[in-house]
ModelCIF file with pLDDT and N, C-alpha, C, O atoms, coordinates in Angstrom:
data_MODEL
#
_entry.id   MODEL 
#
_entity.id                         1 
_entity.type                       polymer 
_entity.pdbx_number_of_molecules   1 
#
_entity_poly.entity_id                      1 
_entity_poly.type                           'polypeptide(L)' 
_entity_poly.nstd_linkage                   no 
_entity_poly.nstd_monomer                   no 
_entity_poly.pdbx_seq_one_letter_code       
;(UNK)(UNK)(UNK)(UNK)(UNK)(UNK)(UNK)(UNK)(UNK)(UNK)(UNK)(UNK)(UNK)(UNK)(UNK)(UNK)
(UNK)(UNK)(UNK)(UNK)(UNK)(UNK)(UNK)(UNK)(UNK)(UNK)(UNK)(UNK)(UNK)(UNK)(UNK)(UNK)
(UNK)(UNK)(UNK)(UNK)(UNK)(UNK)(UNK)(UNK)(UNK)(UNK)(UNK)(UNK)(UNK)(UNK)(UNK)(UNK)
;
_entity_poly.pdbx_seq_one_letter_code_can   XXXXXXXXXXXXXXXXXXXXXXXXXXXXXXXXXXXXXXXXXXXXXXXX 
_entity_poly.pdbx_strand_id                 A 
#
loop_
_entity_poly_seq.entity_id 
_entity_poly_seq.num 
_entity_poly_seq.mon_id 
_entity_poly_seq.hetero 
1 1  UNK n 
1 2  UNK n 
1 3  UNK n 
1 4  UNK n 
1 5  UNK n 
1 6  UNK n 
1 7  UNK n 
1 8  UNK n 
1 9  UNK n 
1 10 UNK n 
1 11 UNK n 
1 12 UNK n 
1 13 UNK n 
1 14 UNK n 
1 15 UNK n 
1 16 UNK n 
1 17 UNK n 
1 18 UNK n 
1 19 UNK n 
1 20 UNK n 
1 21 UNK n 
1 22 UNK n 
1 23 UNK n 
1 24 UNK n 
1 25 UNK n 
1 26 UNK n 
1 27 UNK n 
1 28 UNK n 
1 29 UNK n 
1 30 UNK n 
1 31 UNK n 
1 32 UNK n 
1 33 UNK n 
1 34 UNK n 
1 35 UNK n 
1 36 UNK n 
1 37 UNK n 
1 38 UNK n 
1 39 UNK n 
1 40 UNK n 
1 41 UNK n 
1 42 UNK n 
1 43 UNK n 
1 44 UNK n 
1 45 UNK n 
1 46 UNK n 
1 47 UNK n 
1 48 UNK n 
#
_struct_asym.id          A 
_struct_asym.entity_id   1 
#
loop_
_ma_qa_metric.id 
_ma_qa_metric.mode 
_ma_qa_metric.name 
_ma_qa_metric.software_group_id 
_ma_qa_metric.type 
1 global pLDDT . pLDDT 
2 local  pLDDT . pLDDT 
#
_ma_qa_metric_global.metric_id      1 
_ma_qa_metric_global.metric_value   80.33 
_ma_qa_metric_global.model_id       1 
_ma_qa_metric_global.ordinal_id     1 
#
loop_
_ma_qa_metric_local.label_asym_id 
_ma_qa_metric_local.label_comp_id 
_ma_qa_metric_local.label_seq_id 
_ma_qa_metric_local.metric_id 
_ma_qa_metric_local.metric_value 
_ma_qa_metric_local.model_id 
_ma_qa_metric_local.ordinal_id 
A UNK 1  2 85.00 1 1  
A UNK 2  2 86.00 1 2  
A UNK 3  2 86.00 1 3  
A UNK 4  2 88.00 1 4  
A UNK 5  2 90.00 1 5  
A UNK 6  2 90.00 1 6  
A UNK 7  2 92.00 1 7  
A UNK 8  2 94.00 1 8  
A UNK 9  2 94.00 1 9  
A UNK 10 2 94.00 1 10 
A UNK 11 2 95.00 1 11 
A UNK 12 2 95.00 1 12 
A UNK 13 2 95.00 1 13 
A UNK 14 2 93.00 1 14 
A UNK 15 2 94.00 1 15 
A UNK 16 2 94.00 1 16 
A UNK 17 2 92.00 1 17 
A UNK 18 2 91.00 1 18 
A UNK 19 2 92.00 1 19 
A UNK 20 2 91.00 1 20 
A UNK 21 2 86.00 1 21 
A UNK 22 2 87.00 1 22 
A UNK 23 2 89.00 1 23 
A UNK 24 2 85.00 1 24 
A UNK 25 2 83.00 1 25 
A UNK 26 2 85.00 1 26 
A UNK 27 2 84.00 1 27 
A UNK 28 2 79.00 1 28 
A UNK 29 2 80.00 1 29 
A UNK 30 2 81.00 1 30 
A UNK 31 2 77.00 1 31 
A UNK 32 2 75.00 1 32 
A UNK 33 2 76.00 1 33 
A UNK 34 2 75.00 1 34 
A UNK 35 2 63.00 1 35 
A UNK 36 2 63.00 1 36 
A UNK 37 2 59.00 1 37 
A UNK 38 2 62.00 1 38 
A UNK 39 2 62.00 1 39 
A UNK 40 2 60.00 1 40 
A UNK 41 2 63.00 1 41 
A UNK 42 2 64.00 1 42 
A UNK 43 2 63.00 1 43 
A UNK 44 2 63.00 1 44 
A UNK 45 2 63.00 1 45 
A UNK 46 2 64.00 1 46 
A UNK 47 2 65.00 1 47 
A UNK 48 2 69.00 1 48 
#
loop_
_atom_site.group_PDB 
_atom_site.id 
_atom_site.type_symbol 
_atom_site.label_atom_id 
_atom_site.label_alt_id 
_atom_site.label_comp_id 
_atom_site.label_asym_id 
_atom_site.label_entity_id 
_atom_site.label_seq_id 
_atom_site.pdbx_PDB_ins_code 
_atom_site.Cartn_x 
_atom_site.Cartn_y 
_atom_site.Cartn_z 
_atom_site.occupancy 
_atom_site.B_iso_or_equiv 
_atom_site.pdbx_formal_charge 
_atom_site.auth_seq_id 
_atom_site.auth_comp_id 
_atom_site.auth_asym_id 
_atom_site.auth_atom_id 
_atom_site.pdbx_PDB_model_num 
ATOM 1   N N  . UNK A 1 1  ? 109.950 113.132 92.908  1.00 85.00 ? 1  UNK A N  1 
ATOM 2   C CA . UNK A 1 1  ? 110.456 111.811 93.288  1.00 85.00 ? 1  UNK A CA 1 
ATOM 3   C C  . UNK A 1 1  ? 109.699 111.279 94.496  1.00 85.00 ? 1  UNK A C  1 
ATOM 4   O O  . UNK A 1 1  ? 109.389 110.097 94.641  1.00 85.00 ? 1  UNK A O  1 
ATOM 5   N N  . UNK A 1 2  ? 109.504 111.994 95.116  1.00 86.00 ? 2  UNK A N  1 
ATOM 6   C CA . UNK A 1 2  ? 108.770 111.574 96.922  1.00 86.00 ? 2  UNK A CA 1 
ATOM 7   C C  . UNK A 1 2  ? 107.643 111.084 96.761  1.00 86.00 ? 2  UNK A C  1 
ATOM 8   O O  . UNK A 1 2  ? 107.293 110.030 97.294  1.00 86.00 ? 2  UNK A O  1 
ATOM 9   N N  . UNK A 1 3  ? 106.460 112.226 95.525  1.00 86.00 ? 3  UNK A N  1 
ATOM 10  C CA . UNK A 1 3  ? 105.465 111.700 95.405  1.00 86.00 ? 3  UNK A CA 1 
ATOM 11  C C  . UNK A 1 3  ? 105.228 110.548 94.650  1.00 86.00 ? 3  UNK A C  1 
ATOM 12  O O  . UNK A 1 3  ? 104.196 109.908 94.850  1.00 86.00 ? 3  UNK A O  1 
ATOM 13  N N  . UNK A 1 4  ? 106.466 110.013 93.374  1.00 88.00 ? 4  UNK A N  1 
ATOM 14  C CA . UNK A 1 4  ? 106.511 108.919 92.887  1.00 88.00 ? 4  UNK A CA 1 
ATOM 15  C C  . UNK A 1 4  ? 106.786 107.491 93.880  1.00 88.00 ? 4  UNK A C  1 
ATOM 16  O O  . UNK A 1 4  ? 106.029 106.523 93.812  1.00 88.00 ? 4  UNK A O  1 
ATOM 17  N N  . UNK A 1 5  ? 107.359 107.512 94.319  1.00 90.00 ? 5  UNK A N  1 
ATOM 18  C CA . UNK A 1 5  ? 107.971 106.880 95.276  1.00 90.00 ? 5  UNK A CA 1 
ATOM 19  C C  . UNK A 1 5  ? 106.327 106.415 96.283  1.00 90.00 ? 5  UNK A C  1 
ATOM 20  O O  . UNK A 1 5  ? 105.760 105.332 96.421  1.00 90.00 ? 5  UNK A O  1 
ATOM 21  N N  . UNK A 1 6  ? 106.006 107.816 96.820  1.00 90.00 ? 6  UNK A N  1 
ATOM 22  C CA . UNK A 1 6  ? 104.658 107.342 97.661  1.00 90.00 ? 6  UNK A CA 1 
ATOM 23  C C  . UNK A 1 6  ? 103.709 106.615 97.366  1.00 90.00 ? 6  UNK A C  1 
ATOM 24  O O  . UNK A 1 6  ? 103.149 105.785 98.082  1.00 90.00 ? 6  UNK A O  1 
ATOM 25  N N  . UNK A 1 7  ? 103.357 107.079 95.628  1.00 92.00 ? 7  UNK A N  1 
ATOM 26  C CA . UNK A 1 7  ? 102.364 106.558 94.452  1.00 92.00 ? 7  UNK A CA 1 
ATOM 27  C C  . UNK A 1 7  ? 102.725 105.199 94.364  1.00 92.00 ? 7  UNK A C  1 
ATOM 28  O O  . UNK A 1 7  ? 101.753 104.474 94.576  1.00 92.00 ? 7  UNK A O  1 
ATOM 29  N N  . UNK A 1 8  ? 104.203 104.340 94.030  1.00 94.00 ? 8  UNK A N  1 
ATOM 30  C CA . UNK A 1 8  ? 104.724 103.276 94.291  1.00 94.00 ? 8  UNK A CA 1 
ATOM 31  C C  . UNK A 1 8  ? 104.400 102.428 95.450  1.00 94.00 ? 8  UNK A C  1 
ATOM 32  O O  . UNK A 1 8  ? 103.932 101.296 95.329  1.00 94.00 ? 8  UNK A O  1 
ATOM 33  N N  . UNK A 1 9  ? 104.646 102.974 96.532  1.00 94.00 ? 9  UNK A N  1 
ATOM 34  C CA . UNK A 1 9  ? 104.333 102.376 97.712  1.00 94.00 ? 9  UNK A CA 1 
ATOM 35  C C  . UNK A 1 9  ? 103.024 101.714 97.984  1.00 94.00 ? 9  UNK A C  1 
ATOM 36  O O  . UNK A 1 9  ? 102.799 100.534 98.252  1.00 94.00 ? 9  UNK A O  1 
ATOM 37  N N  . UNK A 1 10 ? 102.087 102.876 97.839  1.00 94.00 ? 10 UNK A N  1 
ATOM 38  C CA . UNK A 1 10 ? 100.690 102.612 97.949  1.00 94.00 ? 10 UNK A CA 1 
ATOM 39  C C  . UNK A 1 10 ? 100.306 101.391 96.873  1.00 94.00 ? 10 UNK A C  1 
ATOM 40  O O  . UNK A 1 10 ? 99.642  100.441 97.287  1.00 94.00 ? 10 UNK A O  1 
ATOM 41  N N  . UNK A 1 11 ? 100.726 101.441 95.536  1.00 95.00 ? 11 UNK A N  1 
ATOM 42  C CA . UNK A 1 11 ? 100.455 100.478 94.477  1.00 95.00 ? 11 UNK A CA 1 
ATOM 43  C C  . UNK A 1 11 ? 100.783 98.914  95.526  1.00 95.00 ? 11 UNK A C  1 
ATOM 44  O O  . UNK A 1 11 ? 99.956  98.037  95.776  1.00 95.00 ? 11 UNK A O  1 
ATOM 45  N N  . UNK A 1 12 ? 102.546 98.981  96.076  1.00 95.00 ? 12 UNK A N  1 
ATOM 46  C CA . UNK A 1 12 ? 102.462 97.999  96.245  1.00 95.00 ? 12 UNK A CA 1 
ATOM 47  C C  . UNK A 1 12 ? 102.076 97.079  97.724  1.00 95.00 ? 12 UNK A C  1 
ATOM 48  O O  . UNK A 1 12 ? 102.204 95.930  98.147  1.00 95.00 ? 12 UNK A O  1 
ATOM 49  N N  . UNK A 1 13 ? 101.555 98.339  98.149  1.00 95.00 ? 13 UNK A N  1 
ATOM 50  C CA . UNK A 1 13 ? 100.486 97.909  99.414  1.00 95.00 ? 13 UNK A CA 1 
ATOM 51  C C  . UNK A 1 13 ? 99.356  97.161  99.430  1.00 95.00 ? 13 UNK A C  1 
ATOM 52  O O  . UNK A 1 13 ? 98.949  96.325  100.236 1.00 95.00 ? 13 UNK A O  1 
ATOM 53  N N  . UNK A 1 14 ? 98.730  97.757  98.013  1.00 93.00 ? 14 UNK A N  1 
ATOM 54  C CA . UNK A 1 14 ? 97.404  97.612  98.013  1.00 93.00 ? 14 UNK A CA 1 
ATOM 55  C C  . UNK A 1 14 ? 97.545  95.980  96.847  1.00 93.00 ? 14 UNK A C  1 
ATOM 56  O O  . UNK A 1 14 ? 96.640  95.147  96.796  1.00 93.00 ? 14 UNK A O  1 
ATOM 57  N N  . UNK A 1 15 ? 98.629  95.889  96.182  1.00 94.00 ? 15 UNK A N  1 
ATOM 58  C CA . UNK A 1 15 ? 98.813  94.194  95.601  1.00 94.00 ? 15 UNK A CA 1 
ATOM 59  C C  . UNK A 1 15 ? 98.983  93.262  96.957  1.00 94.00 ? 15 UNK A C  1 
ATOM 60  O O  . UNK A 1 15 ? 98.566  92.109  97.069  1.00 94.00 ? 15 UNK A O  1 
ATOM 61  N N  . UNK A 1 16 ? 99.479  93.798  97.660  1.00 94.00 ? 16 UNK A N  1 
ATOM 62  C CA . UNK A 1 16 ? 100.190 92.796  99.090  1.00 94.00 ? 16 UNK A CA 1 
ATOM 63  C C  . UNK A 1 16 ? 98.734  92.201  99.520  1.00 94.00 ? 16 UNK A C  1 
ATOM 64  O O  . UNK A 1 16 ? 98.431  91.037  99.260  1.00 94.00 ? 16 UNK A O  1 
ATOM 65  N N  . UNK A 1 17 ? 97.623  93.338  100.383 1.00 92.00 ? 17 UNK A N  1 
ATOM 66  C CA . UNK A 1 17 ? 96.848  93.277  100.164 1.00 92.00 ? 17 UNK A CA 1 
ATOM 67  C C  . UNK A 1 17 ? 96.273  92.738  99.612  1.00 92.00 ? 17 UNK A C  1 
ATOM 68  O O  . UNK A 1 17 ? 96.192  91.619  100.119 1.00 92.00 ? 17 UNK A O  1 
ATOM 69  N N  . UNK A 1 18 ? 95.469  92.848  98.359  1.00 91.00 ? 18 UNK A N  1 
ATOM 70  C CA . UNK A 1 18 ? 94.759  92.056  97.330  1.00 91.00 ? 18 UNK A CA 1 
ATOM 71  C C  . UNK A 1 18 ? 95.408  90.590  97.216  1.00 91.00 ? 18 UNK A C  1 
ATOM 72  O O  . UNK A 1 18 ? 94.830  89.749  96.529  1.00 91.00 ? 18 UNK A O  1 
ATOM 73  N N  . UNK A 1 19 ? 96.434  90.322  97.787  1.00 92.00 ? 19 UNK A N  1 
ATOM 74  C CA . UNK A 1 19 ? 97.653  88.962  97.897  1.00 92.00 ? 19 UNK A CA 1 
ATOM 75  C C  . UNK A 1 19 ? 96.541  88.431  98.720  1.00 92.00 ? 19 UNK A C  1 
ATOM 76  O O  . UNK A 1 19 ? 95.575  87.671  98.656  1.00 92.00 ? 19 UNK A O  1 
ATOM 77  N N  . UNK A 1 20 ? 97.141  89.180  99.482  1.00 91.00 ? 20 UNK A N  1 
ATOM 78  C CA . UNK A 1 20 ? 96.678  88.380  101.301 1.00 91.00 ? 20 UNK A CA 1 
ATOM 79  C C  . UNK A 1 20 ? 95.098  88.011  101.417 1.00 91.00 ? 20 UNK A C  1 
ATOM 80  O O  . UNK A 1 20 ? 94.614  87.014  101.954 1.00 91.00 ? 20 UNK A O  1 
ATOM 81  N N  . UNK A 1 21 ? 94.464  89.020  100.806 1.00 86.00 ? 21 UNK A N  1 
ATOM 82  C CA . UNK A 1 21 ? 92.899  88.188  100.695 1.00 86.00 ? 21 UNK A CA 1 
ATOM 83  C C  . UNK A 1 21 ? 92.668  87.106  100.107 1.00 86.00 ? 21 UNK A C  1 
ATOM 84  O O  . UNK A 1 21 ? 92.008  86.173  100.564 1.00 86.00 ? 21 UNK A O  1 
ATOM 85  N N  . UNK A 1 22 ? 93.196  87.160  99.056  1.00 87.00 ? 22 UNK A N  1 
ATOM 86  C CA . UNK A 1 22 ? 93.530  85.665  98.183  1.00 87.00 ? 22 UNK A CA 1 
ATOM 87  C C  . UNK A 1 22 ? 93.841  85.008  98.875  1.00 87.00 ? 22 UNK A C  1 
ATOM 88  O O  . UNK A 1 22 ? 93.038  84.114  99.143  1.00 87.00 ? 22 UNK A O  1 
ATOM 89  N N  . UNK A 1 23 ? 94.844  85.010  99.423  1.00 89.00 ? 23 UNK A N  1 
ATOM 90  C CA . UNK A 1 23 ? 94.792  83.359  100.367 1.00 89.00 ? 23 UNK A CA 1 
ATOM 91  C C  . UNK A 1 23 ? 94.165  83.538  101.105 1.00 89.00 ? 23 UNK A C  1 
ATOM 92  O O  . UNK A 1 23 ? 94.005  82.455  101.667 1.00 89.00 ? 23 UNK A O  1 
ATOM 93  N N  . UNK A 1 24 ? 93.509  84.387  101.658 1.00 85.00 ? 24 UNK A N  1 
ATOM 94  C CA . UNK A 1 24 ? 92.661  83.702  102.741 1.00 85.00 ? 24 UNK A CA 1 
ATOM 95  C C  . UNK A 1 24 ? 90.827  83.024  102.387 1.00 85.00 ? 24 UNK A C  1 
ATOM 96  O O  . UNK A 1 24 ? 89.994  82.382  103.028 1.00 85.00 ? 24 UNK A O  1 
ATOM 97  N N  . UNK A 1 25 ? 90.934  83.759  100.736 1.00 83.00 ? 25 UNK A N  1 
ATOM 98  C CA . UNK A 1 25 ? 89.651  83.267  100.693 1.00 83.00 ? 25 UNK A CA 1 
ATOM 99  C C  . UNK A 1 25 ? 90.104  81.738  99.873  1.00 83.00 ? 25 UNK A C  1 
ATOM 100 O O  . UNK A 1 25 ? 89.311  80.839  99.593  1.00 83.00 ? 25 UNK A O  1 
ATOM 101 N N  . UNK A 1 26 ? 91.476  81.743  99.612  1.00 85.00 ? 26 UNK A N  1 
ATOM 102 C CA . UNK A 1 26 ? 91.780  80.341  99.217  1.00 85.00 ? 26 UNK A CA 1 
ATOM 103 C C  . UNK A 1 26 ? 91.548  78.926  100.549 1.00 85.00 ? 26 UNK A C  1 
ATOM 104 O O  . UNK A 1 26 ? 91.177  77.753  100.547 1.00 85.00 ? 26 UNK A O  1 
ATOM 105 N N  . UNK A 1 27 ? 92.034  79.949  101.562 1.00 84.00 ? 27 UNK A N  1 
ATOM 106 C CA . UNK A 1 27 ? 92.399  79.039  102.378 1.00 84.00 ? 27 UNK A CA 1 
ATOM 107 C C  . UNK A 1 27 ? 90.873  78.466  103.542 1.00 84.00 ? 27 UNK A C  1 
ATOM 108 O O  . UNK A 1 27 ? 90.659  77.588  104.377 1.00 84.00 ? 27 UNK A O  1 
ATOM 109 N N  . UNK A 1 28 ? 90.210  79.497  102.969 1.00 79.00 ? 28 UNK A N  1 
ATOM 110 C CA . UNK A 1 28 ? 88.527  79.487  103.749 1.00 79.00 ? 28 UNK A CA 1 
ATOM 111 C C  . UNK A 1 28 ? 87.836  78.373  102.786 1.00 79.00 ? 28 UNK A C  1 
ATOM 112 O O  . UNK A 1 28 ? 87.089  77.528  103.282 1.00 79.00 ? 28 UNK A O  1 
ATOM 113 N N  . UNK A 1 29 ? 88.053  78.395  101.690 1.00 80.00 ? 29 UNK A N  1 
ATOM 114 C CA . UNK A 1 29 ? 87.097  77.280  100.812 1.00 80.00 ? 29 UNK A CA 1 
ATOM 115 C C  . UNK A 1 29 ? 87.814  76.255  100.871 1.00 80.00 ? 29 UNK A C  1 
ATOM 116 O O  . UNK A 1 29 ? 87.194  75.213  101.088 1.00 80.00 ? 29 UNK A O  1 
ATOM 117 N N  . UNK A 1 30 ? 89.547  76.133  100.685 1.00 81.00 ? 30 UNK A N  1 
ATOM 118 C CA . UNK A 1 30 ? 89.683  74.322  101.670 1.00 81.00 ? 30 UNK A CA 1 
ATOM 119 C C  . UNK A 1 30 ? 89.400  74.532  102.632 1.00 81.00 ? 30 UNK A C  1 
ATOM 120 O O  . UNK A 1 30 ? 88.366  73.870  102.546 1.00 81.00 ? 30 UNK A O  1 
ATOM 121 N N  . UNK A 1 31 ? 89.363  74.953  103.747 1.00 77.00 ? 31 UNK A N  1 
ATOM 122 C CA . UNK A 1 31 ? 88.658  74.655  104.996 1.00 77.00 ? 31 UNK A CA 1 
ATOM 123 C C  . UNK A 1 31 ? 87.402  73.621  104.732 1.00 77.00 ? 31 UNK A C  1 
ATOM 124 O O  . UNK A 1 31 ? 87.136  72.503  105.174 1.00 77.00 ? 31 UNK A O  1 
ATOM 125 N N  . UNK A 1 32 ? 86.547  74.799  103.508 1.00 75.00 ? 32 UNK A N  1 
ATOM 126 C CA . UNK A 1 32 ? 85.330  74.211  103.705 1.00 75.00 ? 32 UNK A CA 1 
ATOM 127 C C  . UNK A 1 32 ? 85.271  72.585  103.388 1.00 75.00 ? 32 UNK A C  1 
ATOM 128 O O  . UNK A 1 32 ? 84.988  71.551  103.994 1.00 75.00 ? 32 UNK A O  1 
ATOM 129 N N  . UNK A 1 33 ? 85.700  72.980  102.103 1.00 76.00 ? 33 UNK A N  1 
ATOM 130 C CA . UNK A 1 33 ? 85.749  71.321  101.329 1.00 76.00 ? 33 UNK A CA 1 
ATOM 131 C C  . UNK A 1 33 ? 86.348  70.279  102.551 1.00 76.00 ? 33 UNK A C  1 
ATOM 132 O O  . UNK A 1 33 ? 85.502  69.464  102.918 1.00 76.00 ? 33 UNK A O  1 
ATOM 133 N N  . UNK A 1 34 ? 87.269  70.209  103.027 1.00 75.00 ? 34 UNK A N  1 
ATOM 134 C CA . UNK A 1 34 ? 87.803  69.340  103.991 1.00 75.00 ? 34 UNK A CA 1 
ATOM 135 C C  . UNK A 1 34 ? 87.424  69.365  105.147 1.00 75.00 ? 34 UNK A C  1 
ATOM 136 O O  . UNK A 1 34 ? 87.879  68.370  105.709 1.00 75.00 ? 34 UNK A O  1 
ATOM 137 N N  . UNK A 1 35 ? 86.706  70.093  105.960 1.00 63.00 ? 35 UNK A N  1 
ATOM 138 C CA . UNK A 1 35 ? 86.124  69.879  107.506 1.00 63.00 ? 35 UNK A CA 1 
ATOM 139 C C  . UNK A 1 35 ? 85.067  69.583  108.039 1.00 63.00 ? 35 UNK A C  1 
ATOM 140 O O  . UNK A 1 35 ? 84.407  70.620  107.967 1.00 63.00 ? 35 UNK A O  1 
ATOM 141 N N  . UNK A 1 36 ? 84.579  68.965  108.445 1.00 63.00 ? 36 UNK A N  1 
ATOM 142 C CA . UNK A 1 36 ? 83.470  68.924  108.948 1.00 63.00 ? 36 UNK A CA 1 
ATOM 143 C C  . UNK A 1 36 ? 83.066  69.969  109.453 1.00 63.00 ? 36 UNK A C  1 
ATOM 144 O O  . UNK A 1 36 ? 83.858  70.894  109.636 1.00 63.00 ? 36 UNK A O  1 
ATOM 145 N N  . UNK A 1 37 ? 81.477  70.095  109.866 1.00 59.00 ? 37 UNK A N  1 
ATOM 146 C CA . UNK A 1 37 ? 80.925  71.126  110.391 1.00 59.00 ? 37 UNK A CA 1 
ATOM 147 C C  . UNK A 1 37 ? 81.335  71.126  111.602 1.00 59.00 ? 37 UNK A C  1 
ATOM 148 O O  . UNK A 1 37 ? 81.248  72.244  112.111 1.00 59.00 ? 37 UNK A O  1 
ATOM 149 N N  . UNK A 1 38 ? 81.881  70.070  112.496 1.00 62.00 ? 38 UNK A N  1 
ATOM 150 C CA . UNK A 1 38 ? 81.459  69.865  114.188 1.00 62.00 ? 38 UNK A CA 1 
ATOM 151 C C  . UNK A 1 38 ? 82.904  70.856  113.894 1.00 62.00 ? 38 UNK A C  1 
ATOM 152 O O  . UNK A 1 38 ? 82.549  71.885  114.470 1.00 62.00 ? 38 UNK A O  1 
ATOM 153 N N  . UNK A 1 39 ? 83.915  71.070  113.499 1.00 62.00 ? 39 UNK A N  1 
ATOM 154 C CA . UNK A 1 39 ? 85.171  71.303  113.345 1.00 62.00 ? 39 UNK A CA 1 
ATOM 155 C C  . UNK A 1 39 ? 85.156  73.025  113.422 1.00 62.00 ? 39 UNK A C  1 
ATOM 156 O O  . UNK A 1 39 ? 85.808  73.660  114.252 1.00 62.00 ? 39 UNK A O  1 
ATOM 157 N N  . UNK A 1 40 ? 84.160  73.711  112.248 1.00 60.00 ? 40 UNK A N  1 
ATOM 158 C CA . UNK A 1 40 ? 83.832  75.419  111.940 1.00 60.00 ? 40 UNK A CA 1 
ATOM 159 C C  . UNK A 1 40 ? 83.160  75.240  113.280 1.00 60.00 ? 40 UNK A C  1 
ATOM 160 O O  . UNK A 1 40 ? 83.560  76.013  114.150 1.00 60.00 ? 40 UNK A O  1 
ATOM 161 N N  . UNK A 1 41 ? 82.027  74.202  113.696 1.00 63.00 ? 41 UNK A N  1 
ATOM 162 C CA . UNK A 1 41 ? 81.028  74.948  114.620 1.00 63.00 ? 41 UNK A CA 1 
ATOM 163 C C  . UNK A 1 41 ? 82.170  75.409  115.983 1.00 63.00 ? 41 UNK A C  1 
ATOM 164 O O  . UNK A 1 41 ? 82.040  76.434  116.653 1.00 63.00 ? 41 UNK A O  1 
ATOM 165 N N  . UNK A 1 42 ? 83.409  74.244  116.187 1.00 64.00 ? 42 UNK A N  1 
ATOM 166 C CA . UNK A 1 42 ? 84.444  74.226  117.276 1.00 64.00 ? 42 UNK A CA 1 
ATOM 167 C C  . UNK A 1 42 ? 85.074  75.752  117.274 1.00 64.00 ? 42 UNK A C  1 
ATOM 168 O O  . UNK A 1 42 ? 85.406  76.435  118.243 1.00 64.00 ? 42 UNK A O  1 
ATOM 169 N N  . UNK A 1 43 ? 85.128  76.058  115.878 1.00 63.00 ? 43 UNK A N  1 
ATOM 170 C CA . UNK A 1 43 ? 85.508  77.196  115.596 1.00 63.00 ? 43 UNK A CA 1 
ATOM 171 C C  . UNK A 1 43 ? 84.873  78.582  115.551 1.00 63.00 ? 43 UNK A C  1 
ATOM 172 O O  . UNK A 1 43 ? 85.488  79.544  115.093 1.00 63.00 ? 43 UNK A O  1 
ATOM 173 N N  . UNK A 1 44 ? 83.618  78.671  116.040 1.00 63.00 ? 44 UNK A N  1 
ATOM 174 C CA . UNK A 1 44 ? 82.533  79.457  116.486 1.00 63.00 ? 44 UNK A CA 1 
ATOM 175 C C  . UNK A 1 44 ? 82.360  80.217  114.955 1.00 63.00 ? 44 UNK A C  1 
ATOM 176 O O  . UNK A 1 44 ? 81.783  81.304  114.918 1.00 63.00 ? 44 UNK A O  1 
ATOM 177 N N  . UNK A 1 45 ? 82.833  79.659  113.819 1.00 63.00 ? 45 UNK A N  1 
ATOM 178 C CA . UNK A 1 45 ? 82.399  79.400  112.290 1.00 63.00 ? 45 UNK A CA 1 
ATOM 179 C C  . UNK A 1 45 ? 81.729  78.769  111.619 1.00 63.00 ? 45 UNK A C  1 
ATOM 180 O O  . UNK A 1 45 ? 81.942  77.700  111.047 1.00 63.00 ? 45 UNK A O  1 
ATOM 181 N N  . UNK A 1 46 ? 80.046  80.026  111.691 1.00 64.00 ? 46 UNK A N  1 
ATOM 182 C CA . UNK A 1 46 ? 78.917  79.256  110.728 1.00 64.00 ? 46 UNK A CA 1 
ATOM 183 C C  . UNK A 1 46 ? 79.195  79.209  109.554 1.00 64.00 ? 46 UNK A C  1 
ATOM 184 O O  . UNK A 1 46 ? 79.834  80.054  108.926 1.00 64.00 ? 46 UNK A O  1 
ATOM 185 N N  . UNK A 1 47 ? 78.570  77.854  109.012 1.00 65.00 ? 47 UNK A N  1 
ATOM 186 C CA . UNK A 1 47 ? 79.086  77.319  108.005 1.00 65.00 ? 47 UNK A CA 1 
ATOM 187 C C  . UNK A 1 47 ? 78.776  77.864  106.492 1.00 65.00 ? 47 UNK A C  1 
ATOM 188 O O  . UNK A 1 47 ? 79.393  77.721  105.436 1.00 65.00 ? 47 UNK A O  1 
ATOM 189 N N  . UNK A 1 48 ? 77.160  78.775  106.939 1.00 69.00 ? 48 UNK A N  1 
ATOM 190 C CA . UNK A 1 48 ? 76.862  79.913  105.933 1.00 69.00 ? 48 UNK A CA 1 
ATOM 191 C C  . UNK A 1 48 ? 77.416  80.703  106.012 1.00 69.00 ? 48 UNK A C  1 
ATOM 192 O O  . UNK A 1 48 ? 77.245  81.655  105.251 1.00 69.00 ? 48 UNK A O  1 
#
């Protein structure tokens, strides 16, 4: 049971995870589309 349970855990760590990158690479390409550069450069974020 403990090790099921652990095996569980880890599964749903690693979706949370794989979540959370998703938005952030969601949330990095609107950035892009909508900001100007002077805005990333403010943000010490090259735009390559």
């Amino acid at each position: 049971f403990d090790l099921a349970y652990r095996g569980m855990e880890r599964v749903v760590a690693t979706f949370a995870l794989l979540r959370r990158r998703a938005h952030e690479h969601r949330q990095l390409a609107m950035l892009l589309s909508t900001s100007s550069s002077s805005f990333l450069h403010d943000t010490s974020i090259l735009c390559t």
